[in-house]
C-alpha atoms as a PDB file:
ATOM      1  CA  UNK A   1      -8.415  -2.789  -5.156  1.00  0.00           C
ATOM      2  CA  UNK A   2     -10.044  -3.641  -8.719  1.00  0.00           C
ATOM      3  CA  UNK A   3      -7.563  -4.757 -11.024  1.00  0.00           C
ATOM      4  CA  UNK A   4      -5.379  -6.591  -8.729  1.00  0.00           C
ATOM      5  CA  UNK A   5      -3.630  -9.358 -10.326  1.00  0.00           C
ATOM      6  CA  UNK A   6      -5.338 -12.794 -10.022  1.00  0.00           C
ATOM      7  CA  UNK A   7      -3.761 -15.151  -7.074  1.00  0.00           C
ATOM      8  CA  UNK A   8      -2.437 -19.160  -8.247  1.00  0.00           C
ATOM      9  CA  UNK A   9      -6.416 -19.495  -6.154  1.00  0.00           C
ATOM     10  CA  UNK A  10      -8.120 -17.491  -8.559  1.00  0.00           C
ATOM     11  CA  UNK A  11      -9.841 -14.110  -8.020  1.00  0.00           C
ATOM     12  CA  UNK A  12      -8.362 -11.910  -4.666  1.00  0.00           C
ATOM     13  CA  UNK A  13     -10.784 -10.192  -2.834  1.00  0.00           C
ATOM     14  CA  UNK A  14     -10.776  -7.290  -0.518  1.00  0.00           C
ATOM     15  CA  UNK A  15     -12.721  -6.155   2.194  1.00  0.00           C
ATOM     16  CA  UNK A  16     -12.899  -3.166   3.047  1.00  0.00           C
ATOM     17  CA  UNK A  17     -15.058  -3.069   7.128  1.00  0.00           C
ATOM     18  CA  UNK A  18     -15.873  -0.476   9.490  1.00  0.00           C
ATOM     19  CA  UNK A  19     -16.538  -2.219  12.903  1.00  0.00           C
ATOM     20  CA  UNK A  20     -17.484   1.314  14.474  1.00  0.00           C
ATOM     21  CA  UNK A  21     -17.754   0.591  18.192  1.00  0.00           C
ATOM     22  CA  UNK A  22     -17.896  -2.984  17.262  1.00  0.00           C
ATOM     23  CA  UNK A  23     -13.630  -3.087  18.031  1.00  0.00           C
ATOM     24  CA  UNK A  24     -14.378  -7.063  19.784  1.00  0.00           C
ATOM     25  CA  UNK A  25     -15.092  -8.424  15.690  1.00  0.00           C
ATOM     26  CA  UNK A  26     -11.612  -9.523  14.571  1.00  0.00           C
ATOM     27  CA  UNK A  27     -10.612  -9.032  11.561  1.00  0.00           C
ATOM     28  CA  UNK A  28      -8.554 -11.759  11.292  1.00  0.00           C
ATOM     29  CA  UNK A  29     -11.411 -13.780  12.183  1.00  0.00           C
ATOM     30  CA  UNK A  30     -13.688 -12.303   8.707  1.00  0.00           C
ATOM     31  CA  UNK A  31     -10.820 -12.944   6.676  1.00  0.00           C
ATOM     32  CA  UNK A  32     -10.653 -16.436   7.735  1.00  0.00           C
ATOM     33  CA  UNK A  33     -14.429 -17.390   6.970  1.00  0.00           C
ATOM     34  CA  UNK A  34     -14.496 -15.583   4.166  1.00  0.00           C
ATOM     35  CA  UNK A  35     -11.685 -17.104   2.892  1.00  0.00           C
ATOM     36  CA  UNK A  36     -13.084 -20.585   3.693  1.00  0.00           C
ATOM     37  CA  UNK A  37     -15.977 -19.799   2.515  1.00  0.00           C
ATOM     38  CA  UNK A  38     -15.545 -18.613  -0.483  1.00  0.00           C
ATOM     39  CA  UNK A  39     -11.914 -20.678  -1.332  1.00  0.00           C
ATOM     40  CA  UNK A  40     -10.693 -17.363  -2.460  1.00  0.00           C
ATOM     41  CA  UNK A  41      -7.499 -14.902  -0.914  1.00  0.00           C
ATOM     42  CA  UNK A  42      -8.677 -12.330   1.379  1.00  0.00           C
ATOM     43  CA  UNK A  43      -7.411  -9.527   3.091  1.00  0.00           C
ATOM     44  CA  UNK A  44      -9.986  -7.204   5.043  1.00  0.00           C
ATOM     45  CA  UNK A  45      -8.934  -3.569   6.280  1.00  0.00           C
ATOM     46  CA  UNK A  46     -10.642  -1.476   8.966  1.00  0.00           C
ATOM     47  CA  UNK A  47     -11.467   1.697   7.361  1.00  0.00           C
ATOM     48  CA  UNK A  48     -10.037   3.247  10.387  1.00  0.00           C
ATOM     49  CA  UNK A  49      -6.467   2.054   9.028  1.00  0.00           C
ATOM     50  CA  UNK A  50      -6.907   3.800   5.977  1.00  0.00           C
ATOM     51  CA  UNK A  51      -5.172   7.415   5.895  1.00  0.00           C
ATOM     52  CA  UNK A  52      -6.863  10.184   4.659  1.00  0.00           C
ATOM     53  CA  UNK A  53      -5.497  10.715   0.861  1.00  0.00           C
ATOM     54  CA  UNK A  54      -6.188   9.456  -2.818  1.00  0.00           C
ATOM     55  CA  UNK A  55      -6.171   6.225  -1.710  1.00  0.00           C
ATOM     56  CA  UNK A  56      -8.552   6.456   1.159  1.00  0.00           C
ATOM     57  CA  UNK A  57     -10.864   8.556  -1.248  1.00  0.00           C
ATOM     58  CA  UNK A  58     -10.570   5.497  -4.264  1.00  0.00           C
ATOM     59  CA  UNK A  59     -11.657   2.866  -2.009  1.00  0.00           C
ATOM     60  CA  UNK A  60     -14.742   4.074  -0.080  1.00  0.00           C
ATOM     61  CA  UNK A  61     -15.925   5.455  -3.617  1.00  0.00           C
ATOM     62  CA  UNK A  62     -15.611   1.337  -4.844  1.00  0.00           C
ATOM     63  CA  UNK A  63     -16.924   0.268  -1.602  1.00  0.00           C
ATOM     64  CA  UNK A  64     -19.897  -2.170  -1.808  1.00  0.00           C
ATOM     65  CA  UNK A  65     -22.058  -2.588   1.274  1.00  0.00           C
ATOM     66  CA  UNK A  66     -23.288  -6.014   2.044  1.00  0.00           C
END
């Protein structure tokens, strides 16, 4: 997550998204716009694909809600 080495497009960013019952909203779909958007790399994760664990535990404490 923070840290990650800058991409030849500048700045990376990950999403982190919890679509709940909301399983229709593809992900791929987010990353896309955002990317476009933004002109930036993205990768987005459903927090549902994150096993519980150090990991799991750093990421929902960086996670910013928008």
């Amino acid at each position: 997550m923070r840290g990650r080495a800058a991409s030849a497009r500048g700045v990376h960013i990950d999403l982190l998204v919890d679509r709940g019952d909301a399983r229709a909203i593809s992900i791929y779909g987010v990353a896309e716009g955002v990317a476009e958007a933004t002109g930036k790399d993205v990768d987005v994760f459903d927090v549902s694909q994150l096993l519980p664990g150090p990991f799991r535990d750093s990421a929902l404490s960086e996670a910013v809600a928008v």
